[in-house]
Protein backbone atom coordinates (compact mmCIF):
# COMPACT_ATOMS: atom_id res chain seq x y z
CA UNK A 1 57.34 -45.84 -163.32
CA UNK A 2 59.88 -43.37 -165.04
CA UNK A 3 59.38 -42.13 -168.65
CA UNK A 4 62.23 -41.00 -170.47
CA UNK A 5 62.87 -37.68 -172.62
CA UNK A 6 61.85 -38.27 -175.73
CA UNK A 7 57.93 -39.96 -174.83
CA UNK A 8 54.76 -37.70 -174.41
CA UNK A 9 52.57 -39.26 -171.70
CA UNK A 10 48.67 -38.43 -171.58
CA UNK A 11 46.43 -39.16 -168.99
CA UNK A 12 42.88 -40.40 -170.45
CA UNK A 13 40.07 -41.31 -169.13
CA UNK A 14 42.30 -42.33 -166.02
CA UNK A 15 45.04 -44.12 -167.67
CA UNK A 16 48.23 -43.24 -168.71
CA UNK A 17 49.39 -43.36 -172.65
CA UNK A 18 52.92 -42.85 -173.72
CA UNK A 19 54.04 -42.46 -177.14
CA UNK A 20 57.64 -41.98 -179.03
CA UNK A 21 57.95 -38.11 -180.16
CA UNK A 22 60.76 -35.87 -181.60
CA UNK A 23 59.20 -33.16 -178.41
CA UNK A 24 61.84 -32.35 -175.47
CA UNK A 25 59.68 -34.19 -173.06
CA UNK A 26 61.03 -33.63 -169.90
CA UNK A 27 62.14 -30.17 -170.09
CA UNK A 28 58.57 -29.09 -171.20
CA UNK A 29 56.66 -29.92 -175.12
CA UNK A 30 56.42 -28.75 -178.10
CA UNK A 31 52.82 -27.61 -179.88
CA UNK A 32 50.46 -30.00 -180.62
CA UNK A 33 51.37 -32.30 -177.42
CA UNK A 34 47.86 -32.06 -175.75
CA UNK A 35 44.76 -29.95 -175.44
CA UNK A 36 45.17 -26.16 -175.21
CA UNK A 37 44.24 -25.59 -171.62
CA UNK A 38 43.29 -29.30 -170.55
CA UNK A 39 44.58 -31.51 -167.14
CA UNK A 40 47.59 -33.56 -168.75
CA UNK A 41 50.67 -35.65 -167.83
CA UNK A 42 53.67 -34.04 -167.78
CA UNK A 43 57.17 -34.56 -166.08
CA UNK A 44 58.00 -33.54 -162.58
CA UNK A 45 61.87 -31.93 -161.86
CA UNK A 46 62.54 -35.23 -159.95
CA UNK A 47 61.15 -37.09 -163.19
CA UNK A 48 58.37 -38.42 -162.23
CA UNK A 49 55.08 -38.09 -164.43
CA UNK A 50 52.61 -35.65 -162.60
CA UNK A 51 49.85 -33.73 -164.19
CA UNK A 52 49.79 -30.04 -164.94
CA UNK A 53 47.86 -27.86 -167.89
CA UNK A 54 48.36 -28.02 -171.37
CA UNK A 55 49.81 -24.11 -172.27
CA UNK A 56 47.76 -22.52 -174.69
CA UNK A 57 49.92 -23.71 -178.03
CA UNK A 58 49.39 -27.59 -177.03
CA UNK A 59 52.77 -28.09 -175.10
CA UNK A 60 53.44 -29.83 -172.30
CA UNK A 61 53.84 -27.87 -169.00
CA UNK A 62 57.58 -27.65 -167.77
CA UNK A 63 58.93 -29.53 -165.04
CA UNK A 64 58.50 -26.91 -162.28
CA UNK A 65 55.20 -26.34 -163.54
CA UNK A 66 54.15 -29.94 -162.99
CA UNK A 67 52.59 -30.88 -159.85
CA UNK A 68 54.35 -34.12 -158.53
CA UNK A 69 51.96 -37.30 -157.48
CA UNK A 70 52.02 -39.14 -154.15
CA UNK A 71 54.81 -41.30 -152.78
CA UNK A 72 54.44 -44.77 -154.52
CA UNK A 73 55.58 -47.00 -151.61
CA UNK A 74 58.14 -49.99 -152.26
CA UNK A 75 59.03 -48.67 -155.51
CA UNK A 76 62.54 -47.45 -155.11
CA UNK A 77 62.11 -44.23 -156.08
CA UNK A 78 61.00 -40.42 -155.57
CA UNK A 79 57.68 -39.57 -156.96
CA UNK A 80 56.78 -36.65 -155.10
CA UNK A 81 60.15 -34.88 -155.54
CA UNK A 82 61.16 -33.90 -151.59
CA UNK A 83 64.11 -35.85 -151.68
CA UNK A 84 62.75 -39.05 -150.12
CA UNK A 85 62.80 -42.51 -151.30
CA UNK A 86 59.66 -44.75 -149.94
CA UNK A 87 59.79 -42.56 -146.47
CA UNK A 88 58.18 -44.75 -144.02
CA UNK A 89 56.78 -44.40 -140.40
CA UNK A 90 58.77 -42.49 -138.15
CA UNK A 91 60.15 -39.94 -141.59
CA UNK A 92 59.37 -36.53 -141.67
CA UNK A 93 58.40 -35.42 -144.56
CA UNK A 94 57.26 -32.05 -146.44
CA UNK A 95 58.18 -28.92 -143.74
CA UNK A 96 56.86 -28.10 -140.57
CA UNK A 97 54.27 -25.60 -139.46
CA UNK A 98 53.83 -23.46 -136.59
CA UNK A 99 51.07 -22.72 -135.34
CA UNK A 100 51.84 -21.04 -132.04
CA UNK A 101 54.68 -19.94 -130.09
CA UNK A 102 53.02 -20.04 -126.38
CA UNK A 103 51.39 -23.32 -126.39
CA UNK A 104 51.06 -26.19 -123.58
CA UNK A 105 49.38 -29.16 -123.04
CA UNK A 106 49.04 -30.41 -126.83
CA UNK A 107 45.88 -33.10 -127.57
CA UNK A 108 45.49 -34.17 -131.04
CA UNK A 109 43.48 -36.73 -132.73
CA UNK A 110 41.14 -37.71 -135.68
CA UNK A 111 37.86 -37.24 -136.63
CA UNK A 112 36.41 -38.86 -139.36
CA UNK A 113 38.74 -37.81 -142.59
CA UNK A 114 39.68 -34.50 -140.20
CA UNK A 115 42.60 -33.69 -137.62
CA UNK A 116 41.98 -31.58 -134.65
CA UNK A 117 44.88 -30.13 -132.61
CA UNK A 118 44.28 -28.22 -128.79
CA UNK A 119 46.22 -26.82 -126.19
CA UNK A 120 46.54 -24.52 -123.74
CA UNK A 121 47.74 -21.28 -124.83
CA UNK A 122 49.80 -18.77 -122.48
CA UNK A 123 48.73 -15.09 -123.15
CA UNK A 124 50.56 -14.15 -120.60
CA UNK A 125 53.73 -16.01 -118.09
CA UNK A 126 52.42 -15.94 -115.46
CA UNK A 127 48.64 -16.65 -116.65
CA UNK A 128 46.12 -15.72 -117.61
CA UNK A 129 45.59 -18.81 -120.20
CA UNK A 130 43.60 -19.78 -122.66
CA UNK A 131 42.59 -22.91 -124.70
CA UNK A 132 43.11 -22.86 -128.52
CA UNK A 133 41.91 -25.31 -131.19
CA UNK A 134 42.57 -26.13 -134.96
CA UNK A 135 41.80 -28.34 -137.77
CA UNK A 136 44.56 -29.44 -139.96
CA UNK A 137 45.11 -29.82 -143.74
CA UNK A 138 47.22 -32.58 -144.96
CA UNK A 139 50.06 -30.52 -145.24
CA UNK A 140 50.16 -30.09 -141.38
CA UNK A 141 49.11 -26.00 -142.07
CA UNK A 142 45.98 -24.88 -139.84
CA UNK A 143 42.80 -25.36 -142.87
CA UNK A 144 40.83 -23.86 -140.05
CA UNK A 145 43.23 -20.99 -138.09
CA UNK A 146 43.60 -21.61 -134.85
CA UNK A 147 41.32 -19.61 -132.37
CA UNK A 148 40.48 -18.86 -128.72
CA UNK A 149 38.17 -21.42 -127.76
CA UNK A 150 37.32 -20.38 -124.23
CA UNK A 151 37.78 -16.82 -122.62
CA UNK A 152 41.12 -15.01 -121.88
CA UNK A 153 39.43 -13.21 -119.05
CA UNK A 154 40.52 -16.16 -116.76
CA UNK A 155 42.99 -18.87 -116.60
CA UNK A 156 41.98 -21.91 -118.72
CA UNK A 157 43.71 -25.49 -118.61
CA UNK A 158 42.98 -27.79 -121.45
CA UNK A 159 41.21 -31.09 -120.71
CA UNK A 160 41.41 -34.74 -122.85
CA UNK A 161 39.11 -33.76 -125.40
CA UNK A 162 36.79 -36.68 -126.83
CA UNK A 163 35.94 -36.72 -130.51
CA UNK A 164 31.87 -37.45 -131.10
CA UNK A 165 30.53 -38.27 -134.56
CA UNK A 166 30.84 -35.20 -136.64
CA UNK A 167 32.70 -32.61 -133.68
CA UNK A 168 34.97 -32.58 -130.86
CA UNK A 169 34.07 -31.99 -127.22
CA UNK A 170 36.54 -30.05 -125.89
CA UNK A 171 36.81 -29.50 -121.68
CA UNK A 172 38.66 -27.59 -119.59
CA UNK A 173 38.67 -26.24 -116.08
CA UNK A 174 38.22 -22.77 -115.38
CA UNK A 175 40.47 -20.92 -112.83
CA UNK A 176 38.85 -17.44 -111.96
CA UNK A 177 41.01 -14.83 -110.39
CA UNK A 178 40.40 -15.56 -106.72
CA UNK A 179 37.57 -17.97 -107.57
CA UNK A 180 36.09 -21.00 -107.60
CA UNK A 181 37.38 -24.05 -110.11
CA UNK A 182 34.78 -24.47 -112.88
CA UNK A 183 34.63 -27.22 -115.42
CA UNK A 184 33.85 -26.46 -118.64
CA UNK A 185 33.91 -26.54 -122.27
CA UNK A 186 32.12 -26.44 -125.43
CA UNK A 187 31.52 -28.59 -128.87
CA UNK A 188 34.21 -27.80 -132.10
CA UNK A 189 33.50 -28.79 -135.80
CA UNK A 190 36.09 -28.94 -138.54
CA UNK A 191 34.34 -25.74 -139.94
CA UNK A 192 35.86 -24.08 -136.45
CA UNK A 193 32.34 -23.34 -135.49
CA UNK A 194 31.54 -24.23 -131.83
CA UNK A 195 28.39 -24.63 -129.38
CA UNK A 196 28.96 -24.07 -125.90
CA UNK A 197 28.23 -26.86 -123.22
CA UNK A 198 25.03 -25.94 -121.70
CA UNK A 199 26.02 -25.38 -118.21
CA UNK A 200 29.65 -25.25 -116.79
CA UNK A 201 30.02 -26.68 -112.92
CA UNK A 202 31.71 -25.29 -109.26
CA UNK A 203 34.11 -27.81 -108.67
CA UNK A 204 36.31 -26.66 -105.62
CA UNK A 205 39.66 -28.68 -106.54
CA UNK A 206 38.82 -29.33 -110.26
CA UNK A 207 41.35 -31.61 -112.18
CA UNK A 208 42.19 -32.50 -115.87
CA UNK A 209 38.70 -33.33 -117.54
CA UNK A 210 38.31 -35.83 -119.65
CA UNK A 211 35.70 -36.94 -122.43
CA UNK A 212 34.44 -40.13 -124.45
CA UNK A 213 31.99 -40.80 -126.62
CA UNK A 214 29.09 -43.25 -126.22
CA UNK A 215 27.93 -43.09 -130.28
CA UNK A 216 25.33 -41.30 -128.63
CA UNK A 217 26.28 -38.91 -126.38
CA UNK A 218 29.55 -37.96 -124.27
CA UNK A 219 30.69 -38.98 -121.09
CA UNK A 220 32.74 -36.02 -118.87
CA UNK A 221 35.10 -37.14 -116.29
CA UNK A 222 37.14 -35.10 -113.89
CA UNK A 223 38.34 -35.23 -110.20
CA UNK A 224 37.45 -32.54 -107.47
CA UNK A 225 37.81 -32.18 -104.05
CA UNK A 226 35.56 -34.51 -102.12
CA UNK A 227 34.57 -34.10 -98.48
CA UNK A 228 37.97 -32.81 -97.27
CA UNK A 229 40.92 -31.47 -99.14
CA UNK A 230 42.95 -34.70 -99.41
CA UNK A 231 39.97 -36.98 -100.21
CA UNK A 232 38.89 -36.48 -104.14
CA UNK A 233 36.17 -37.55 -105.58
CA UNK A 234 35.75 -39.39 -109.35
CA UNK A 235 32.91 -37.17 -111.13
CA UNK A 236 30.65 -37.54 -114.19
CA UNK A 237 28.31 -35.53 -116.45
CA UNK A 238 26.85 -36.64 -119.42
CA UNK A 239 26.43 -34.36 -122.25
CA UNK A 240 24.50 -34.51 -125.58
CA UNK A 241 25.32 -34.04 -129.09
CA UNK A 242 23.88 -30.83 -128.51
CA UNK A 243 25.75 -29.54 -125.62
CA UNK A 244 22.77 -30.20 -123.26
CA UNK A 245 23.38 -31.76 -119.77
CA UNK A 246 21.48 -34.77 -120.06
CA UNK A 247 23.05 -36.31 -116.71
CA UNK A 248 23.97 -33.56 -114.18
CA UNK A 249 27.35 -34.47 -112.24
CA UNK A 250 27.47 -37.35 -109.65
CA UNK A 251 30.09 -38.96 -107.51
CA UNK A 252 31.02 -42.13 -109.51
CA UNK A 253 34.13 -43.13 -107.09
CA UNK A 254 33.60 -41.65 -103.87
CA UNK A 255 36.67 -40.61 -101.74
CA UNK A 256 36.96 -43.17 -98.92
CA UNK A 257 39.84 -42.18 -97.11
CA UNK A 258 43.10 -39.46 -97.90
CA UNK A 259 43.23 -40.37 -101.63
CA UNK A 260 44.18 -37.75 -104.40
CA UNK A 261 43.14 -38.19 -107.52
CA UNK A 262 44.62 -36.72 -110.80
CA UNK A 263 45.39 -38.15 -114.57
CA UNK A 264 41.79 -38.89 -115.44
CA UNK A 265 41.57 -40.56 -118.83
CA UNK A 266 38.21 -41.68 -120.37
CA UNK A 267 37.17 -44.16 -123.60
CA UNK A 268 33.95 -46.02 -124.16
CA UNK A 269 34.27 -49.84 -124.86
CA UNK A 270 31.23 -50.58 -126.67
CA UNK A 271 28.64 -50.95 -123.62
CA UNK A 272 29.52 -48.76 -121.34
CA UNK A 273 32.94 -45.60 -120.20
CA UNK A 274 35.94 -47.22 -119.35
CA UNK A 275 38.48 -44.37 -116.93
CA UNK A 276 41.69 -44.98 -115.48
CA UNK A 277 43.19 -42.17 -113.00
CA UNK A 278 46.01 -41.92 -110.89
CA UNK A 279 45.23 -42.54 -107.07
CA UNK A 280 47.62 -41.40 -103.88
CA UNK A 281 46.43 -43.39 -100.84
CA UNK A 282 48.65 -41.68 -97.91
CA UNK A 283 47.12 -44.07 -95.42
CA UNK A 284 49.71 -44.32 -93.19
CA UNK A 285 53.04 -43.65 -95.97
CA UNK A 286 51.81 -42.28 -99.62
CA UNK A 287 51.49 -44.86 -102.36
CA UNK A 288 50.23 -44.31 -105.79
CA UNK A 289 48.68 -47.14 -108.16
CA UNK A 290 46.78 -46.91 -111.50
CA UNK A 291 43.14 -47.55 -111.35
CA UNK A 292 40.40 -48.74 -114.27
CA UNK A 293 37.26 -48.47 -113.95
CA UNK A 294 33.97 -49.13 -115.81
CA UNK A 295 30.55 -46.19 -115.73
CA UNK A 296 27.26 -47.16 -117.14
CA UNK A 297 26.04 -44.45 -119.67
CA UNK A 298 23.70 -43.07 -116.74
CA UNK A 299 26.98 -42.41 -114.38
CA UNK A 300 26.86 -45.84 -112.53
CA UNK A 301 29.66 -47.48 -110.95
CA UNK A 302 30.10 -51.13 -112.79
CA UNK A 303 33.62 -52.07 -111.34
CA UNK A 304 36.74 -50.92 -110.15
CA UNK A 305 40.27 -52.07 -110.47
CA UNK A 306 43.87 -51.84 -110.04
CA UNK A 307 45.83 -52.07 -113.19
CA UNK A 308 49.09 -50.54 -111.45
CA UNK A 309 50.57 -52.12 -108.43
CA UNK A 310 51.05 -49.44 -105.61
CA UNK A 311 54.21 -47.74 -105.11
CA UNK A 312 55.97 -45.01 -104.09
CA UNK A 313 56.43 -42.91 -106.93
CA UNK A 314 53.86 -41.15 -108.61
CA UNK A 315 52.25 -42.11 -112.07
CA UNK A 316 51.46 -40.08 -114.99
CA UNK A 317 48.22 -41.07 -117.48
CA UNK A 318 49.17 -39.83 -121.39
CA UNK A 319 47.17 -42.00 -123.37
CA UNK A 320 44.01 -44.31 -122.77
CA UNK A 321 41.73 -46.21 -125.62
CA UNK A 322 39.96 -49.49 -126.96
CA UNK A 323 41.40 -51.35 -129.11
CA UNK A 324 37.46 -52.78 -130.01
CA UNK A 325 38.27 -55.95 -127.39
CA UNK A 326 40.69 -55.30 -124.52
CA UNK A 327 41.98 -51.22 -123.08
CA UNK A 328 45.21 -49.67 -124.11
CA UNK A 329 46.38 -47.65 -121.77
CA UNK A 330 50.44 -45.34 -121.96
CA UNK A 331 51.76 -44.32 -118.65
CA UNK A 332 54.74 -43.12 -117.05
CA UNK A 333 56.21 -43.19 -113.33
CA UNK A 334 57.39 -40.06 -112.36
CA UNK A 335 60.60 -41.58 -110.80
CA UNK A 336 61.71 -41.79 -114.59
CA UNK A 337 62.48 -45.92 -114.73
CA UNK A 338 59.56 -46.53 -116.74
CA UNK A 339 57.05 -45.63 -119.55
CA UNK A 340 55.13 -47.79 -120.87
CA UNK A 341 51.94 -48.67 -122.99
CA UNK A 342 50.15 -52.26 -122.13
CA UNK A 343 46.85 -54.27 -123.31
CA UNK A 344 44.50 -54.68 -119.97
CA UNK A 345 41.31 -56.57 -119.71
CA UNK A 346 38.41 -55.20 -117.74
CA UNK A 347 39.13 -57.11 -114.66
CA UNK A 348 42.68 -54.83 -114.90
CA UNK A 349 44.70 -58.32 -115.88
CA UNK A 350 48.05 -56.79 -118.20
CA UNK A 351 47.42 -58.80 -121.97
CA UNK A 352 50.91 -57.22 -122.76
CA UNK A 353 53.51 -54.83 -122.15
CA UNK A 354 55.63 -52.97 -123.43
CA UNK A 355 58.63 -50.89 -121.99
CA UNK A 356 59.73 -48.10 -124.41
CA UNK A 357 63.61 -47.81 -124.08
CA UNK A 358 65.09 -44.08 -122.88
CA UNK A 359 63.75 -43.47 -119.29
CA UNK A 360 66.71 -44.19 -116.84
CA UNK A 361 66.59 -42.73 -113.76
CA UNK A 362 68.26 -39.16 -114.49
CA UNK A 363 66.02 -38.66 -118.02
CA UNK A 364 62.85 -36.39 -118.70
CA UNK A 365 59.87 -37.87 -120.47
CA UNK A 366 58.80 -34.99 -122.53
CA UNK A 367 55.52 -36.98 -123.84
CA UNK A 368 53.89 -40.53 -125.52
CA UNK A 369 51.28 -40.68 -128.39
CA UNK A 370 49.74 -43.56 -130.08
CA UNK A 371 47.55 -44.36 -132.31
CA UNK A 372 45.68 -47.83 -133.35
CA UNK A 373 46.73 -49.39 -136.93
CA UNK A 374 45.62 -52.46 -138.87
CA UNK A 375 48.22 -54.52 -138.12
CA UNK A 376 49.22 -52.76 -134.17
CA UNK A 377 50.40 -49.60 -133.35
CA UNK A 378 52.46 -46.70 -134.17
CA UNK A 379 53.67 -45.01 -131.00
CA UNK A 380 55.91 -41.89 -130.85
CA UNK A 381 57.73 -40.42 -127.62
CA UNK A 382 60.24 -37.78 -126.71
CA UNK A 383 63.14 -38.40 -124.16
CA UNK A 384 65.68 -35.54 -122.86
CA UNK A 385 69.05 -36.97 -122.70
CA UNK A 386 72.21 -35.50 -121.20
CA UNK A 387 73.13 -34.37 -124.46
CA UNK A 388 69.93 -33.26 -125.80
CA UNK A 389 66.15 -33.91 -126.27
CA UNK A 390 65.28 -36.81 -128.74
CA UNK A 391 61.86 -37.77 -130.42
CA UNK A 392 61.54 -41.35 -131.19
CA UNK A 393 58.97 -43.60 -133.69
CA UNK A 394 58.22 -47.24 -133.11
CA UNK A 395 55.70 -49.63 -134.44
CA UNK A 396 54.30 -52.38 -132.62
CA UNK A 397 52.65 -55.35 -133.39
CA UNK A 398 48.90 -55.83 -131.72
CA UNK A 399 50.71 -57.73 -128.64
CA UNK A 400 52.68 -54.64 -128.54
CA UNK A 401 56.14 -56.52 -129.62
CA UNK A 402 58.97 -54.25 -131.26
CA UNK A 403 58.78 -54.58 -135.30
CA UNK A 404 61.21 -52.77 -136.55
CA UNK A 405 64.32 -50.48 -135.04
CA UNK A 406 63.30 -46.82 -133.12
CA UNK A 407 63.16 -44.39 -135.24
CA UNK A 408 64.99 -40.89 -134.73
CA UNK A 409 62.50 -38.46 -135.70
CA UNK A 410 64.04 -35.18 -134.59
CA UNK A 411 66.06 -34.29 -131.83
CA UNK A 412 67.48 -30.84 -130.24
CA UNK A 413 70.33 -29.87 -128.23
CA UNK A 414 69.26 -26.45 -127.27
CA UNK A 415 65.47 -27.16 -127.05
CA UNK A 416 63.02 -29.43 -124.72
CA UNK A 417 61.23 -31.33 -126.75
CA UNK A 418 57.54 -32.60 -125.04
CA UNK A 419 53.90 -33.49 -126.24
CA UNK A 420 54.26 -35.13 -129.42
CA UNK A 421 51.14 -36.56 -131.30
CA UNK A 422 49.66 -38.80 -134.20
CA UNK A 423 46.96 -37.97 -136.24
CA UNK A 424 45.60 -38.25 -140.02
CA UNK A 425 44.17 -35.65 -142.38
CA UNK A 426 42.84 -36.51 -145.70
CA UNK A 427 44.69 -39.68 -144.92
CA UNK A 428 48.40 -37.95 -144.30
CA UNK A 429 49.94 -39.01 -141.46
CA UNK A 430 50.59 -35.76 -139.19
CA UNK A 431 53.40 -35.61 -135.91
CA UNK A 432 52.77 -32.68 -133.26
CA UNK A 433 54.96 -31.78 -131.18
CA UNK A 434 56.02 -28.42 -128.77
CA UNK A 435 59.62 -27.15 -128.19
CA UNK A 436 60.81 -25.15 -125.73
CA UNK A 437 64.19 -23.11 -125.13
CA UNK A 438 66.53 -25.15 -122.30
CA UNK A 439 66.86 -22.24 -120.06
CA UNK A 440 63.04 -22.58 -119.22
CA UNK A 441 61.21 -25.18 -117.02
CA UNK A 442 60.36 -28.08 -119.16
CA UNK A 443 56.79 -28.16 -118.64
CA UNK A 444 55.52 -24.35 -117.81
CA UNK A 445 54.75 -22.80 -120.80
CA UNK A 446 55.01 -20.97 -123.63
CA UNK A 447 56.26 -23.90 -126.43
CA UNK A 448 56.56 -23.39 -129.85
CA UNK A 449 53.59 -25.71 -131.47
CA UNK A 450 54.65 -27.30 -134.89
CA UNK A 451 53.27 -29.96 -137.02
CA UNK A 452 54.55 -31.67 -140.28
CA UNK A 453 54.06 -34.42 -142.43
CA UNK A 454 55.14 -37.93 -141.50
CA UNK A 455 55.64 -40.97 -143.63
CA UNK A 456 53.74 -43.68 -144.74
CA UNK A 457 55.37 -46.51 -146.52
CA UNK A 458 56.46 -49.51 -144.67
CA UNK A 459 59.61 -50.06 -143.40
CA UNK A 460 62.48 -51.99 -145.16
């Protein structure tokens, strides 16, 4: 609702009185308006009514002193005062933030009312390289600054990180100079304090960790070398709430035959981990296929399945999750003729599909991020195109059909554009995402790491 020059609002006991005065109203009071010193309405610059302080002669605060209210969705109008009408999924909103300018290998997600944000941080090109973490206000600013989060003495590649109830496991592997592959990583809250994993492991051939939790303890996945070079193993740890090994690392998919694993990606469905990876079988000719499969809390084998047909081109994991009754799973084929996210059953059986538009055979995808609403999905991804790099918004329905048009979010002509991600803080909706100058590779660091504010209302 507007109110017009001319009315004095107060807010009361929670609700909102207007009455007819001779004041100026919207361009600040006159004495005797409201309490000296008290919370009261007042009207924004955009002319909303916000709340500000009473000055100390009874007179309603200006409209620059007058802190807007939220975006009133489906209303037709501009509460908040940024310029934006009803902004709705796929919308920035507010201005960006950056927290880095050498960053790689973005994870975000939620935890609880709190956003976390990681990534591997270059101190260096070449390496050494570090991991950094964050927690984010609702404004998209750092409310906890980011910070090294393992040791710059060596290089360190970011993991899939797997929120718990009240912190964040966060893994990575290890590279000493000259040395031997190590996994490990260490327990973040959203006061930035952390508690290192009780032991760290020798992995010769360490890949891309990857945690889940049980609602009891976490899960660590990660592939490493397995009796020969080109035959990788499938390994898990379990680790408590705590940081204490509880289950010490054992072969969960054994390599049987030349078959390279990479892309691990780990959730947990209620009874026990569910992990996809990407498996090359070069057995006679190289073929790569998608694989689910399902670990007991204890690190035992339940099943194993294809999700992914082989073929020839290699496939790349982004996103894996549970919907609370089937998998949802985003992946990419190298090749470039497809991305997409699909609904798959335990047995690996495709419940839907969906192809997300922008991968022909000559275009880059920088990234895909989704995240689980009540009525589907809202799924972002970035595309470089032969004139420049694009990041789109969609949201799905819970069969993963289209509902609504592709949103432009942002798009560059002189920049890559890769990693963007969803996540909520204080219940704003926050996009990350990393750019990087054309003239560099587009995925060897350093990025520039921003966040901002995205919209909420529903589209048109």
């Amino acid at each position: 609702m507007r109110y017009l020059v001319g009315f004095v609002c107060v807010l009361a006991l929670g609700v909102m009185g207007c009455s007819e005065t001779s004041g100026t109203g919207g361009s600040g009071g006159t004495a005797g308006e409201c309490v000296a010193g008290e919370p009261t309405a007042c009207f924004t610059v955009c002319g909303s009514v916000g709340e500000g302080t009473c000055s100390d002669d009874g007179a309603l605060p200006a409209p620059e002193d007058c802190t807007p209210p939220a975006e009133q969705c489906d209303n037709g109008l501009d509460d908040d005062c940024d310029g934006l009408i009803d902004p709705g999924f796929g919308t920035l909103v507010g201005s960006s933030a950056q927290l880095d300018d050498e960053a790689n290998g973005v994870r975000v997600g939620t935890l609880g009312d709190d956003a976390w944000i990681a990534w591997t941080h270059w101190d260096l090109m070449p390496p050494p390289a570090s991991v950094y973490g964050a927690w984010l206000a609702p404004d998209g600013t750092a409310a906890v600054a980011p910070a090294a989060l393992a040791p710059t003495t060596d290089t360190q590649l970011l993991g899939r990180p797997g929120p718990g109830d009240d912190q964040v496991l966060v893994p990575w592997i290890q590279v000493p100079d000259g040395g031997t592959q190590r996994v490990a990583g260490l327990l973040f809250a959203p006061d930035g304090s952390t508690v290192a994993l009780e032991n760290s492991w020798t992995e010769d051939g360490a890949r891309v960790p990857a945690a889940a939790w049980s609602g009891a303890d976490f899960g660590l996945f990660w592939a490493a070398d397995g009796p020969a070079s080109d035959q990788d193993d499938l390994r898990f740890a379990r680790v408590g709430a705590d940081g204490a090994t509880l289950t010490r690392p054992v072969d969960v998919v054994p390599a049987a035959g030349e078959q390279f694993k990479s892309g691990v990606a780990a959730t947990w469905n209620g009874t026990s981990f569910g992990v996809v990876w990407d498996e090359t079988a070069c057995t006679p000719g190289c073929l790569h296929r998608l694989r689910l499969g399902e670990v007991s809390r204890t690190g035992i084998l339940l099943s194993v399945v294809d999700v992914v047909d082989p073929e020839g081109s290699g496939l790349g994991v982004w996103q894996f999750g549970w919907t609370g009754t089937e998998y949802v799973l985003a992946w990419e084929r190298e090749s470039g003729d497809e991305a997409r996210m699909m609904l798959v059953d335990a047995l690996g059986g495709v419940l839907a599909s969906h192809q997300l538009s922008g991968r022909p055979l000559d275009e880059r995808l920088g990234g895909m991020h989704f995240r689980q609403v009540a009525d589907g999905f809202e799924v972002v991804w970035s595309v470089s195109r032969s004139w420049g790099d694009v990041l789109y918004a969609q949201h799905l329905s819970s069969t993963l059909s289209p509902e609504g048009p592709e949103r432009v979010v942002t798009w560059s002509d002189e920049r890559w554009i890769n990693y963007p991600g969803l996540t909520t803080s204080g219940g704003s909706l926050l996009l990350s995402w990393s750019e990087r100058p054309l003239d560099a590779p587009p995925f060897l660091g350093p990025d520039l790491l921003f966040v901002q504010p995205m919209g909420t209302c529903a589209a048109p």
